[in-house]
PDB file of N, CA and C in Angstrom:
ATOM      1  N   UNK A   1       0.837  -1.174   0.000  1.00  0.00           N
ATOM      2  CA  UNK A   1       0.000   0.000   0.000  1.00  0.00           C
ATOM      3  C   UNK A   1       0.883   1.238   0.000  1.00  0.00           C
ATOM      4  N   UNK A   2       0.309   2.078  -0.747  1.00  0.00           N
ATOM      5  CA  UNK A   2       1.388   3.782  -1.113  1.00  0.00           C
ATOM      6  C   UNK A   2       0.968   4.619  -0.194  1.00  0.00           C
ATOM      7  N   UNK A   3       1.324   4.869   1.033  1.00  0.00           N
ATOM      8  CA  UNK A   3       1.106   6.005   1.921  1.00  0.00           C
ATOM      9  C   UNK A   3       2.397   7.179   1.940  1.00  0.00           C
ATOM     10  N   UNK A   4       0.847   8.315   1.662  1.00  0.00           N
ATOM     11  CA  UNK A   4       2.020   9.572   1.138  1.00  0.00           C
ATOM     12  C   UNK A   4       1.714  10.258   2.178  1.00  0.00           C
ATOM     13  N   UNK A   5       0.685   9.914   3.389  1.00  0.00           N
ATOM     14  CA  UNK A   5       0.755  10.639   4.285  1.00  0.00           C
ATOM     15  C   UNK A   5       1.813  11.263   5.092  1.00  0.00           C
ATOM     16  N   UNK A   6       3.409  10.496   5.170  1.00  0.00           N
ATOM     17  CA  UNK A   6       4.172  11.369   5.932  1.00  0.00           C
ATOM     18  C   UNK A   6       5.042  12.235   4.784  1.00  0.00           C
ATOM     19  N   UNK A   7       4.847  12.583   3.610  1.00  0.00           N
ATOM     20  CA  UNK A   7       5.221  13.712   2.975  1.00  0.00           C
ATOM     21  C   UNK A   7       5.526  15.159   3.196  1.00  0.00           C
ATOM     22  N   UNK A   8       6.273  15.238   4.205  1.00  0.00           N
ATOM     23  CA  UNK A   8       6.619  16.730   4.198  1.00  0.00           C
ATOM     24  C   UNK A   8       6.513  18.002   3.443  1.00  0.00           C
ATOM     25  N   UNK A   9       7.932  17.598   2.496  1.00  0.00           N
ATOM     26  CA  UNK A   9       8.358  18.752   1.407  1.00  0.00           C
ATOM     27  C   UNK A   9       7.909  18.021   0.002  1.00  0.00           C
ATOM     28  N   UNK A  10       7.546  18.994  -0.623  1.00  0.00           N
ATOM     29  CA  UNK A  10       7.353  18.464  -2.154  1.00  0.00           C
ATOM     30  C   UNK A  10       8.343  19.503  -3.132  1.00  0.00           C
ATOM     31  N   UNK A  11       9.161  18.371  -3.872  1.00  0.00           N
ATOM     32  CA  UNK A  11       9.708  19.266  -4.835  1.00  0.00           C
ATOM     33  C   UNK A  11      10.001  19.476  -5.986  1.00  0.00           C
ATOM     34  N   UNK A  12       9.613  20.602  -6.554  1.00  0.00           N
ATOM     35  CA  UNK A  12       9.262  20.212  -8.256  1.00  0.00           C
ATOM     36  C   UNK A  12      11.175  20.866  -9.145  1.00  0.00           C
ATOM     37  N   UNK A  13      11.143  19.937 -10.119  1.00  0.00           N
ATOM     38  CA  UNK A  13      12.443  20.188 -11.035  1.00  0.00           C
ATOM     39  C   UNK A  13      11.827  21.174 -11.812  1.00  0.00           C
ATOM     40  N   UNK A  14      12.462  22.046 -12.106  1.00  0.00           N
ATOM     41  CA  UNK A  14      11.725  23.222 -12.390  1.00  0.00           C
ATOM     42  C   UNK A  14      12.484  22.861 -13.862  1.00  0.00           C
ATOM     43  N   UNK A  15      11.881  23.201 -14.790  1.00  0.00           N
ATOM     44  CA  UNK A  15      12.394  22.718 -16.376  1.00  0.00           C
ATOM     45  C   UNK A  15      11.842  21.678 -17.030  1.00  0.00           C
ATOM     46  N   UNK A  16      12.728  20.897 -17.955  1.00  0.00           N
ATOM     47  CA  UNK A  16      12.298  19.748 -18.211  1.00  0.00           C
ATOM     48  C   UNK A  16      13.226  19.208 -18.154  1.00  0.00           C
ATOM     49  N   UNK A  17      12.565  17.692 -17.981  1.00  0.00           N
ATOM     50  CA  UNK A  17      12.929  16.259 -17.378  1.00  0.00           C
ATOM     51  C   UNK A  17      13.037  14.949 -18.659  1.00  0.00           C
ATOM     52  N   UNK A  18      13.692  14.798 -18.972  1.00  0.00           N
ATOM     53  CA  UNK A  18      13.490  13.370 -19.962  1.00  0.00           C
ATOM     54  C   UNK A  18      13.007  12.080 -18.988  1.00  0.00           C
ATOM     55  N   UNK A  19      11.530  12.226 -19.414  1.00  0.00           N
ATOM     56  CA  UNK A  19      11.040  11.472 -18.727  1.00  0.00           C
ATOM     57  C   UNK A  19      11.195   9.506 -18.881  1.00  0.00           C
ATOM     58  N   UNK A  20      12.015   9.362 -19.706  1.00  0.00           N
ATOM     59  CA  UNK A  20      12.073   8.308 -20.394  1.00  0.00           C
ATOM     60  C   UNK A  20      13.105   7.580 -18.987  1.00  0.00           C
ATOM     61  N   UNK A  21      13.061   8.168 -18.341  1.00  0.00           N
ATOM     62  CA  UNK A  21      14.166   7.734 -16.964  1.00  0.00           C
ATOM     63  C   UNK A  21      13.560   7.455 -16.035  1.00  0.00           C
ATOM     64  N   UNK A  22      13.916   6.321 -15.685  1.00  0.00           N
ATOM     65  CA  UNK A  22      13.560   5.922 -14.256  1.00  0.00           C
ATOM     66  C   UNK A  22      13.463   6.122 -13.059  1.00  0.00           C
ATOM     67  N   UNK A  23      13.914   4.599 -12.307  1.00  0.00           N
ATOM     68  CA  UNK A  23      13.974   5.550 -10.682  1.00  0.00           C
ATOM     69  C   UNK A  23      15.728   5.924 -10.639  1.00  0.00           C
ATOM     70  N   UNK A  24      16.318   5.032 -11.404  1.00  0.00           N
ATOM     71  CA  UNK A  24      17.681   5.101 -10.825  1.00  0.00           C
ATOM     72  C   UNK A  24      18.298   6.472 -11.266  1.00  0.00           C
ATOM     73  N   UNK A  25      18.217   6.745 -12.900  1.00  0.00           N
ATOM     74  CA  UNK A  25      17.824   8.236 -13.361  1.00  0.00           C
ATOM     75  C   UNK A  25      17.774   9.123 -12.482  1.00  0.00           C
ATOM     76  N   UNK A  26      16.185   9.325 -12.540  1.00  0.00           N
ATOM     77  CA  UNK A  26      15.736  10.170 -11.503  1.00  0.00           C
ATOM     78  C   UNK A  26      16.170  10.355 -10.231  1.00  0.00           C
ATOM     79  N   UNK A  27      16.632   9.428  -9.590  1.00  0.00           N
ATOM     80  CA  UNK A  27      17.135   9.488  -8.386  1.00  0.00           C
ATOM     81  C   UNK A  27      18.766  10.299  -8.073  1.00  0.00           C
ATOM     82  N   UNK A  28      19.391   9.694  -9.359  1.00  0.00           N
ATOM     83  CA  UNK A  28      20.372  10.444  -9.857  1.00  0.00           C
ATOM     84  C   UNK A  28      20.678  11.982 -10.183  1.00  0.00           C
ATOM     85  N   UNK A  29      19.287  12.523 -10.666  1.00  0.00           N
ATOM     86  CA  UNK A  29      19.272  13.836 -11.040  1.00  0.00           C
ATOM     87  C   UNK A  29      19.246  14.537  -9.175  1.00  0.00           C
ATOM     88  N   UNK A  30      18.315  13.740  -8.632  1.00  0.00           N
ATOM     89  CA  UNK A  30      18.040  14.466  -7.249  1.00  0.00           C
ATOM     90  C   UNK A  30      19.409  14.524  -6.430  1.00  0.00           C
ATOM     91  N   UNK A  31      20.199  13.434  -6.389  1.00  0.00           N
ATOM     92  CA  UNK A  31      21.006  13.783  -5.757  1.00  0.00           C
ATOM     93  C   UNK A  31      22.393  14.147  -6.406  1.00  0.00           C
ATOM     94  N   UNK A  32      22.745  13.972  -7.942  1.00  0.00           N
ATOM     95  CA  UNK A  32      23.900  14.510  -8.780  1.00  0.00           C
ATOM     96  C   UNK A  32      23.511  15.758  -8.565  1.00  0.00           C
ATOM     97  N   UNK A  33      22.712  16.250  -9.258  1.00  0.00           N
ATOM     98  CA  UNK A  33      22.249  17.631  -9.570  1.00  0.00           C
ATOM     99  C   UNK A  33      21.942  18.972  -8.684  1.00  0.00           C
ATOM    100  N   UNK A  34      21.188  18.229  -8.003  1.00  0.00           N
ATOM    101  CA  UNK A  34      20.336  18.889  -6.744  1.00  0.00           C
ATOM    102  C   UNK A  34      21.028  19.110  -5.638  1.00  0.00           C
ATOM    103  N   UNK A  35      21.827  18.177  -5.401  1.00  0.00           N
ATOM    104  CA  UNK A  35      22.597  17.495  -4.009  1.00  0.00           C
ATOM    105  C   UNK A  35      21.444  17.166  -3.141  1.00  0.00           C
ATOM    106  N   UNK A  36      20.018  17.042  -3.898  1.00  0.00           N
ATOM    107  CA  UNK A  36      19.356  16.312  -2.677  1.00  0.00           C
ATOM    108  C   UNK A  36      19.603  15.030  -1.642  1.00  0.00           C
ATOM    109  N   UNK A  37      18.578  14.678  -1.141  1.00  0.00           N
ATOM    110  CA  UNK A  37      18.578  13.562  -0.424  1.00  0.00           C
ATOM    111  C   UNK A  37      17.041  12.688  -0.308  1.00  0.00           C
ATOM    112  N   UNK A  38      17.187  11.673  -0.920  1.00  0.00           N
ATOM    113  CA  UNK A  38      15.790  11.266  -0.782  1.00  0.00           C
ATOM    114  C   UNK A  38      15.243  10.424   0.378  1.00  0.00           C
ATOM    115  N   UNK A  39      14.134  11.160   0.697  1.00  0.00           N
ATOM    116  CA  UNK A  39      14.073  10.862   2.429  1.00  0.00           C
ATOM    117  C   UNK A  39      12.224  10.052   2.357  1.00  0.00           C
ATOM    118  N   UNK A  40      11.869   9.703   3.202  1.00  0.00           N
ATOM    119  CA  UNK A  40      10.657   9.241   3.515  1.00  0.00           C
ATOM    120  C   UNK A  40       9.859  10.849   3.375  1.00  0.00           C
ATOM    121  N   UNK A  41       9.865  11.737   4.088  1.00  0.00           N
ATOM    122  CA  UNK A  41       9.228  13.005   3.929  1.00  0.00           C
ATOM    123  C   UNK A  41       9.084  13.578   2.744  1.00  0.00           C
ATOM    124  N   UNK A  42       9.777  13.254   1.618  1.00  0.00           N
ATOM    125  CA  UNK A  42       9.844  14.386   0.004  1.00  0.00           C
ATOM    126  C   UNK A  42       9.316  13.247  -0.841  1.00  0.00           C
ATOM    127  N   UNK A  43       8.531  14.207  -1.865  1.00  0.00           N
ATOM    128  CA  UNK A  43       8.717  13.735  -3.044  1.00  0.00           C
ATOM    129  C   UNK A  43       9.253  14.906  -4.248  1.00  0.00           C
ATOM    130  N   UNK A  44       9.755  14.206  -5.005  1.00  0.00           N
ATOM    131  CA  UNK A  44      10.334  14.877  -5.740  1.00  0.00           C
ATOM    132  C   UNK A  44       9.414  14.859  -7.253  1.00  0.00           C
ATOM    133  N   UNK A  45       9.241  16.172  -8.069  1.00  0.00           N
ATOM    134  CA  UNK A  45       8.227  16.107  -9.074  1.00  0.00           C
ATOM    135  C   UNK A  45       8.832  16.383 -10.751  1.00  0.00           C
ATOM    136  N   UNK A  46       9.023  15.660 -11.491  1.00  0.00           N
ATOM    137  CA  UNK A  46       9.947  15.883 -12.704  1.00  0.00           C
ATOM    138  C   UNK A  46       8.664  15.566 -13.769  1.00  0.00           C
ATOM    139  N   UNK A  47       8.889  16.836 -15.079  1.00  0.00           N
ATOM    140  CA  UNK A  47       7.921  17.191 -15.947  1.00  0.00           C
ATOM    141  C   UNK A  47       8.679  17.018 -17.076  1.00  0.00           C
ATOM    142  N   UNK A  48       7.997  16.538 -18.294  1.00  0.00           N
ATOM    143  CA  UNK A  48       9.019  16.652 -19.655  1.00  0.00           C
ATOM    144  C   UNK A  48       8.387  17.300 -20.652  1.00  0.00           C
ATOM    145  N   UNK A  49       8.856  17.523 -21.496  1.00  0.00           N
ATOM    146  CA  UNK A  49       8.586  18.434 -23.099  1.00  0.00           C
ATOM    147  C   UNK A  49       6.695  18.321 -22.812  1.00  0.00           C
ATOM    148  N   UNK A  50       6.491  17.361 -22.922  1.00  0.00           N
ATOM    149  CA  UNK A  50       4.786  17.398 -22.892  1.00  0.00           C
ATOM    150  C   UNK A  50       4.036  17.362 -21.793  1.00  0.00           C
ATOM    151  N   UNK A  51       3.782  18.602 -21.998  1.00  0.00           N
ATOM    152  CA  UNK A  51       3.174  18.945 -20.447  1.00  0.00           C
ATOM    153  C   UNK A  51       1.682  18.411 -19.782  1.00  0.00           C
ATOM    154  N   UNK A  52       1.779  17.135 -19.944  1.00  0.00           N
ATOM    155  CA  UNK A  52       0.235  16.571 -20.053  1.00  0.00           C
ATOM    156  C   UNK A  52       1.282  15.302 -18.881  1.00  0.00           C
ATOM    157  N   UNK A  53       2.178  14.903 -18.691  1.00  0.00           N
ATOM    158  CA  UNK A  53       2.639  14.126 -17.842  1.00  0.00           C
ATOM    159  C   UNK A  53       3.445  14.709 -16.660  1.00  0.00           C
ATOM    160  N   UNK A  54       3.631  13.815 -16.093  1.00  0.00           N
ATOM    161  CA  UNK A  54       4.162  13.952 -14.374  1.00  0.00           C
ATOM    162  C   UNK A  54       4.866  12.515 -14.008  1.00  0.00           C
ATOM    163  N   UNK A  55       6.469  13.086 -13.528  1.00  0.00           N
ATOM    164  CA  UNK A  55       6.346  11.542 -12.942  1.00  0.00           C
ATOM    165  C   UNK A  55       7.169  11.976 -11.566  1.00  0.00           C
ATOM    166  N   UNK A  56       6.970  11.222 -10.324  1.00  0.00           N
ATOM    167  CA  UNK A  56       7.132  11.466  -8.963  1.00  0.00           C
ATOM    168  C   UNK A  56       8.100  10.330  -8.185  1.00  0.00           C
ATOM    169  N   UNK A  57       9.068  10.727  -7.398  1.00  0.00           N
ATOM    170  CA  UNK A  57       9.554   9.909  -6.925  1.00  0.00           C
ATOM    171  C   UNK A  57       9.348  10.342  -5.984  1.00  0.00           C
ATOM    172  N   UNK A  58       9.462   8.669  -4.841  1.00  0.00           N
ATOM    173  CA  UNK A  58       9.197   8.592  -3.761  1.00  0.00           C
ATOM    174  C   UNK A  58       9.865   8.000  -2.582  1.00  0.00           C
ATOM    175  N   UNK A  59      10.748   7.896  -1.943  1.00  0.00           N
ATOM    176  CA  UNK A  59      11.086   6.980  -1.244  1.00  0.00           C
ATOM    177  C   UNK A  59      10.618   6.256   0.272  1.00  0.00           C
ATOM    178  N   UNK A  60      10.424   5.322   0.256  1.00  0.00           N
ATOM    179  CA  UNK A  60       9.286   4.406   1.351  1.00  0.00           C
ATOM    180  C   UNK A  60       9.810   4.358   2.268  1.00  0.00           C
ATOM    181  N   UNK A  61      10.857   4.562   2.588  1.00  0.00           N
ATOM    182  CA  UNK A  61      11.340   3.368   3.752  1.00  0.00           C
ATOM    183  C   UNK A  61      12.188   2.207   3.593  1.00  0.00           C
ATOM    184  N   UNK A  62      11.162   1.461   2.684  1.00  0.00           N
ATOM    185  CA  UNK A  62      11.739   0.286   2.024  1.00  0.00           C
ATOM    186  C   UNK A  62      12.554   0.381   0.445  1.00  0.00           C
ATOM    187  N   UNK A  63      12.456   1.372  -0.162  1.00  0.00           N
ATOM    188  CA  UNK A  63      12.017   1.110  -1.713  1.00  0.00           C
ATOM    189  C   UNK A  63      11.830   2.140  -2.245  1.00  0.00           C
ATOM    190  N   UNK A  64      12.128   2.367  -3.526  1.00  0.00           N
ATOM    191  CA  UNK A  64      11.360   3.764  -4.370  1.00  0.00           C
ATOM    192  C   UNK A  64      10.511   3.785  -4.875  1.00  0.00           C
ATOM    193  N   UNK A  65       9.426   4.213  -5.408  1.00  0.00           N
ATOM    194  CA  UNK A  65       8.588   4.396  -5.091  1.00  0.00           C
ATOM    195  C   UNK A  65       8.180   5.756  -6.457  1.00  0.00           C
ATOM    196  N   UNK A  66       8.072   4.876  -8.001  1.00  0.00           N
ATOM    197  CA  UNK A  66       7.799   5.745  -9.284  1.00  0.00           C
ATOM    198  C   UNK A  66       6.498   5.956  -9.699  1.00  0.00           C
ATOM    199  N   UNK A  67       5.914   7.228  -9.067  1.00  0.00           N
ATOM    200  CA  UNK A  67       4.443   7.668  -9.538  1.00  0.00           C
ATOM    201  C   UNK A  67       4.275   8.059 -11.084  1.00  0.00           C
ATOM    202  N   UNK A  68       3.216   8.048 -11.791  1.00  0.00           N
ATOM    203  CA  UNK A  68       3.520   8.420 -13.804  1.00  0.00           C
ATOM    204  C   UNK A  68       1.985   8.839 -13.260  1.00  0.00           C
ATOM    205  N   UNK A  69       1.734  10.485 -13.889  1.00  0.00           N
ATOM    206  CA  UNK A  69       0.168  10.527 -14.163  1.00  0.00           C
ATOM    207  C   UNK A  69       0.441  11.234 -15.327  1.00  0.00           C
ATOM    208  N   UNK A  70      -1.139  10.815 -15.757  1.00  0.00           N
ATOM    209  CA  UNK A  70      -1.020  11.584 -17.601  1.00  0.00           C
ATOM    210  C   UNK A  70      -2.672  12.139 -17.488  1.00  0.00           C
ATOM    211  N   UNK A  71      -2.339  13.109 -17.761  1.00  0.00           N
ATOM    212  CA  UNK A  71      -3.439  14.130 -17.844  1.00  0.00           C
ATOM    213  C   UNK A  71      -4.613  13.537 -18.999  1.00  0.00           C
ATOM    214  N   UNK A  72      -5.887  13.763 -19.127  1.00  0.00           N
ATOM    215  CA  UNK A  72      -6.946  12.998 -20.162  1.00  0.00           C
ATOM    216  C   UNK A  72      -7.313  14.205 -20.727  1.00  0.00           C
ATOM    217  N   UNK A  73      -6.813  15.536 -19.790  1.00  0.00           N
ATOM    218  CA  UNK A  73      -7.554  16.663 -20.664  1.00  0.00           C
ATOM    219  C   UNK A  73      -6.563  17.907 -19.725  1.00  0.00           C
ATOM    220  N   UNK A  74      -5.873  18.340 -20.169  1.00  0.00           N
ATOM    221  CA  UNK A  74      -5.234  19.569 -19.500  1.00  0.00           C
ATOM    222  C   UNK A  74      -3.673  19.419 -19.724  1.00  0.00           C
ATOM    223  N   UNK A  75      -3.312  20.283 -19.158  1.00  0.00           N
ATOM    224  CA  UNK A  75      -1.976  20.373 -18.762  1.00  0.00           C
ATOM    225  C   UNK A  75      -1.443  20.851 -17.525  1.00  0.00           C
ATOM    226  N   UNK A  76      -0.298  20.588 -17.307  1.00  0.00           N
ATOM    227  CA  UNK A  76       0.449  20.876 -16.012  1.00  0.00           C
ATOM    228  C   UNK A  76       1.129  22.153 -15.976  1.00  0.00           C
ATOM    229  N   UNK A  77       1.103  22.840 -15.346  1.00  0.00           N
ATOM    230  CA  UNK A  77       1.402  24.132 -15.216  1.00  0.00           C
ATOM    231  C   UNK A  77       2.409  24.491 -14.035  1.00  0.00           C
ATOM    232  N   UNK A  78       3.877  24.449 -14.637  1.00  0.00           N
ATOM    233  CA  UNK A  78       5.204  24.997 -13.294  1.00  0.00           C
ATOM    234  C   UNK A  78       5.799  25.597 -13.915  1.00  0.00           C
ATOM    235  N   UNK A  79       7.213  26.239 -13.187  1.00  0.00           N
ATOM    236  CA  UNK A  79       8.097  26.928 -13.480  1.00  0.00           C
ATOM    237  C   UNK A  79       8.910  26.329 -14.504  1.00  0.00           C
ATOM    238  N   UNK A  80       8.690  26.513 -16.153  1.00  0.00           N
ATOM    239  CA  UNK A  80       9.831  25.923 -16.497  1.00  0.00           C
ATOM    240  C   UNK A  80      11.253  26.915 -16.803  1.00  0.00           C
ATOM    241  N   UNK A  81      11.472  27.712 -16.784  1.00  0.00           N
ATOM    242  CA  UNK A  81      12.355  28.999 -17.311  1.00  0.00           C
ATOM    243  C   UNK A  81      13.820  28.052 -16.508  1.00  0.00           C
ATOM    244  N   UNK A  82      13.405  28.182 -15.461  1.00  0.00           N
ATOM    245  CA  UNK A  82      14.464  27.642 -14.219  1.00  0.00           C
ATOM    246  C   UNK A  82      15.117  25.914 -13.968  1.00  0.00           C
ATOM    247  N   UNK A  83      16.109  26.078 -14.079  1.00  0.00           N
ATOM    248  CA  UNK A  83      17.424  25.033 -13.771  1.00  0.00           C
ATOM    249  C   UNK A  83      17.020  24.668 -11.987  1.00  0.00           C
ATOM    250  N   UNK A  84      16.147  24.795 -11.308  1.00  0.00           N
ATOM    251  CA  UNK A  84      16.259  24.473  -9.775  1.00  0.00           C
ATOM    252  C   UNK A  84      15.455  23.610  -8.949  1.00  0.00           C
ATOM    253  N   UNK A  85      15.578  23.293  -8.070  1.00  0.00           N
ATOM    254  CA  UNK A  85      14.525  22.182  -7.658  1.00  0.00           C
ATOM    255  C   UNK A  85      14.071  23.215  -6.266  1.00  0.00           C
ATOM    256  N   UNK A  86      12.693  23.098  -6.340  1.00  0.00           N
ATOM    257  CA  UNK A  86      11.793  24.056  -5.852  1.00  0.00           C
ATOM    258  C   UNK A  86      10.885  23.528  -5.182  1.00  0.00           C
ATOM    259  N   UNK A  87      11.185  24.074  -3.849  1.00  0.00           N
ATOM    260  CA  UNK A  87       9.971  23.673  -2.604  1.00  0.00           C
ATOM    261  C   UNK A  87       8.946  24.179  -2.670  1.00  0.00           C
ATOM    262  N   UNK A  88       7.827  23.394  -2.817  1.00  0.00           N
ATOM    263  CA  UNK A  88       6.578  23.842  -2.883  1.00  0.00           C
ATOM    264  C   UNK A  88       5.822  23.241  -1.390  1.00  0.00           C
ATOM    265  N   UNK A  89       4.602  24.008  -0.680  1.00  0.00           N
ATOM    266  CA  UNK A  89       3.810  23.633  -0.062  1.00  0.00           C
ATOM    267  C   UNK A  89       2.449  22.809  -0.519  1.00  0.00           C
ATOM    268  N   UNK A  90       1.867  21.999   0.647  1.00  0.00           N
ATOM    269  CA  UNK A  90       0.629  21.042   0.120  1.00  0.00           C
ATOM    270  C   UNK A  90      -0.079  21.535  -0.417  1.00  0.00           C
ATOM    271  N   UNK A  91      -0.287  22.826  -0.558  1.00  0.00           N
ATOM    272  CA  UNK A  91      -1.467  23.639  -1.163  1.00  0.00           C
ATOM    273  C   UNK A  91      -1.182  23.451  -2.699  1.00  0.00           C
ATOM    274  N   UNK A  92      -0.262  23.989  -3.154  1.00  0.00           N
ATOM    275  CA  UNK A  92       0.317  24.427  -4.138  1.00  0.00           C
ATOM    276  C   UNK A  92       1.133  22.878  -4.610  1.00  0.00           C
ATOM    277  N   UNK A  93       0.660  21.929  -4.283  1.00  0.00           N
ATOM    278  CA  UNK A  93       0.913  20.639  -4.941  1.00  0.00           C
ATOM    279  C   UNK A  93      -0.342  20.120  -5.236  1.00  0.00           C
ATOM    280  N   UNK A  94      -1.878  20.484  -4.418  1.00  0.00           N
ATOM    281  CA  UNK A  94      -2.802  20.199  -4.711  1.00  0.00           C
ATOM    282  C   UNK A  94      -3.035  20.824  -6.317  1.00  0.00           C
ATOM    283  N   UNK A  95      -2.938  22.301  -6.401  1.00  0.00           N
ATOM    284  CA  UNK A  95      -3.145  23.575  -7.188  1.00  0.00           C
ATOM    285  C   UNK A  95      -2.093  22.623  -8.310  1.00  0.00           C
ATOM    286  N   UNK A  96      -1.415  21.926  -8.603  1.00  0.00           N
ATOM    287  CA  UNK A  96      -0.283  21.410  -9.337  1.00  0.00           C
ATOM    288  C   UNK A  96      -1.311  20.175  -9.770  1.00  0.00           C
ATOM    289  N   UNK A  97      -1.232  19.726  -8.725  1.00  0.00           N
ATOM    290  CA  UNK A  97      -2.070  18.406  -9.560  1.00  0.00           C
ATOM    291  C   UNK A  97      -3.470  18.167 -10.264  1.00  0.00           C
ATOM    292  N   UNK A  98      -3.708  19.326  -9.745  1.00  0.00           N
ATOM    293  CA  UNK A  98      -5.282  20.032 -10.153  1.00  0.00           C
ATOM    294  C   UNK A  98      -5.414  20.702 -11.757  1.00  0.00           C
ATOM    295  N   UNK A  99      -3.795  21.041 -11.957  1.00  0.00           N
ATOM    296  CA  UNK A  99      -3.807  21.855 -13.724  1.00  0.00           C
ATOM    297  C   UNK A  99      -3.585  23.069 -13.585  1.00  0.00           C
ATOM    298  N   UNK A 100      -3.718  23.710 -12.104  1.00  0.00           N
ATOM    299  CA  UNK A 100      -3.489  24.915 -11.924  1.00  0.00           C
ATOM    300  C   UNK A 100      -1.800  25.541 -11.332  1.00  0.00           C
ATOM    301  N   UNK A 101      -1.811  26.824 -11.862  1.00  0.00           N
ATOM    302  CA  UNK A 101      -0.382  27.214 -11.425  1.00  0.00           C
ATOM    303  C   UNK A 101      -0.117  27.282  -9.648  1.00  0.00           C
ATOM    304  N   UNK A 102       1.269  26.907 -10.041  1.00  0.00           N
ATOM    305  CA  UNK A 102       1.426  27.305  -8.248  1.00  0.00           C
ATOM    306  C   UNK A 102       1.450  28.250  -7.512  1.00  0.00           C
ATOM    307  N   UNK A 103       1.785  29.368  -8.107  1.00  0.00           N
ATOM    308  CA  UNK A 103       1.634  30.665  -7.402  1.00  0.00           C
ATOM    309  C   UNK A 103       0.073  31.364  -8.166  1.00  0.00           C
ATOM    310  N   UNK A 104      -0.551  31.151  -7.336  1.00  0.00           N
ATOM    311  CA  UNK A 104      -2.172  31.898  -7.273  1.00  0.00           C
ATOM    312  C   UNK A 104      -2.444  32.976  -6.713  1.00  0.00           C
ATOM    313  N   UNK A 105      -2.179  33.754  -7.401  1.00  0.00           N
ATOM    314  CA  UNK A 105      -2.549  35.182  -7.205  1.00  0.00           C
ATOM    315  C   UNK A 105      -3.947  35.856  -6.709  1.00  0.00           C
ATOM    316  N   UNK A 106      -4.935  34.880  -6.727  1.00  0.00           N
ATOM    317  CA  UNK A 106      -6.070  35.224  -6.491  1.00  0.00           C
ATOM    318  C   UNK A 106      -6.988  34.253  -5.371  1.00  0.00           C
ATOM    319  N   UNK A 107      -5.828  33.340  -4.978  1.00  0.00           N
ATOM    320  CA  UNK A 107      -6.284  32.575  -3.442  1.00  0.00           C
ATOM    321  C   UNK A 107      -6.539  32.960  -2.500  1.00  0.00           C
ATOM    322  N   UNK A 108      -7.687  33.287  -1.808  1.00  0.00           N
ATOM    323  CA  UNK A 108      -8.005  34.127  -0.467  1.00  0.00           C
ATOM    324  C   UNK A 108      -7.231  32.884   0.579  1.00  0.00           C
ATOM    325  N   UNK A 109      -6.720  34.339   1.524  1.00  0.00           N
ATOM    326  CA  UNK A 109      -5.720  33.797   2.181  1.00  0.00           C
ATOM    327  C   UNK A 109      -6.694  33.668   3.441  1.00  0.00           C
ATOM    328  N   UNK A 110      -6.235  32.672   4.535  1.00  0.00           N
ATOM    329  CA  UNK A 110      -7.110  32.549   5.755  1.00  0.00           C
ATOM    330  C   UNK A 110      -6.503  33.809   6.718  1.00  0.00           C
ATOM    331  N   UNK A 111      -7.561  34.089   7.744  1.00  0.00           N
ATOM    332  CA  UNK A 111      -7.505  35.180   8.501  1.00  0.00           C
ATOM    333  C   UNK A 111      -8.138  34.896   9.618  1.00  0.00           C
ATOM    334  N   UNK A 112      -8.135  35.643  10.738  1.00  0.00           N
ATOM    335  CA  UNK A 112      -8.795  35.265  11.763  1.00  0.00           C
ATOM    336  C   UNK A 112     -10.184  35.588  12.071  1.00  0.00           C
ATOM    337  N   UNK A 113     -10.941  34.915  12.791  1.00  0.00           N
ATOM    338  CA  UNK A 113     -12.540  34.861  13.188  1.00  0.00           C
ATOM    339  C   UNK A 113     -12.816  36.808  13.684  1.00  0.00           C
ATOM    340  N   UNK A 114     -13.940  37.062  12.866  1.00  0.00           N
ATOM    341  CA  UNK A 114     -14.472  38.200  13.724  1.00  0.00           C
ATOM    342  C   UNK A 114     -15.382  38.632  14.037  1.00  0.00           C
ATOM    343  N   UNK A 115     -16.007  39.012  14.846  1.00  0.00           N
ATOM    344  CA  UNK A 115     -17.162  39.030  15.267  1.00  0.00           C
ATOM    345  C   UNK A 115     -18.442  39.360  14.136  1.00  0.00           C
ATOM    346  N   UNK A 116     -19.486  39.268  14.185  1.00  0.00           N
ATOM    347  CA  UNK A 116     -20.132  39.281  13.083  1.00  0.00           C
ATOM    348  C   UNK A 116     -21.207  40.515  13.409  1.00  0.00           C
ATOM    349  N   UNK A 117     -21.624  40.694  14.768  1.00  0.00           N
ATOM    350  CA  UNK A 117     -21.984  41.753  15.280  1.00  0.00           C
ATOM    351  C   UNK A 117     -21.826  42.949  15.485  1.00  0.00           C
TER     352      UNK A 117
END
């Protein structure tokens, strides 16, 4: 069973990715490139030329752990301009997986309770 519940940090490769690579690949880019570290808490998010796919690495505990989604109608929307691997929050991975950009300019932000009286 795939539990992504202890996911911390999510982080997207900002650019493109030849997705034709695996885990060992991929795993390679995270820590050649990045100098990451792949931990139980991250996943890491790599996009290629066609922006209708996604593929995610994961590491379990046990094992890695290669997510592939392919869009049926949309596209994926990140930073590609940029060479960097980029921390994103849960929000803005939902807003990612959803088709929408990550920085939302028009997300009402939460605030505190006020009286209504």
């Amino acid at each position: 069973m795939i539990d992504l519940s202890k996911v911390q940090n999510y982080y997207v490769a900002c650019g493109y990715t030849d997705l034709r690579r695996g885990i060992d690949g991929l795993a390679a880019i995270v820590s050649q490139q990045y100098g990451g570290c792949l931990s139980e808490e991250s996943l890491f998010l790599f996009f290629g030329r066609r922006t209708d796919r996604i593929k995610a690495l994961y590491w379990s505990g046990d094992g890695y752990i290669l997510l592939y989604k392919r869009l049926s109608n949309g596209r994926f929307q990140w930073p590609r301009s940029e060479a960097e691997l980029r921390l994103i929050d849960h929000q803005s991975f939902r807003w990612l997986m959803e088709g929408l950009k990550i920085e939302q300019r028009t997300a009402i932000r939460k605030g505190k309770p006020k009286d209504l009286f």
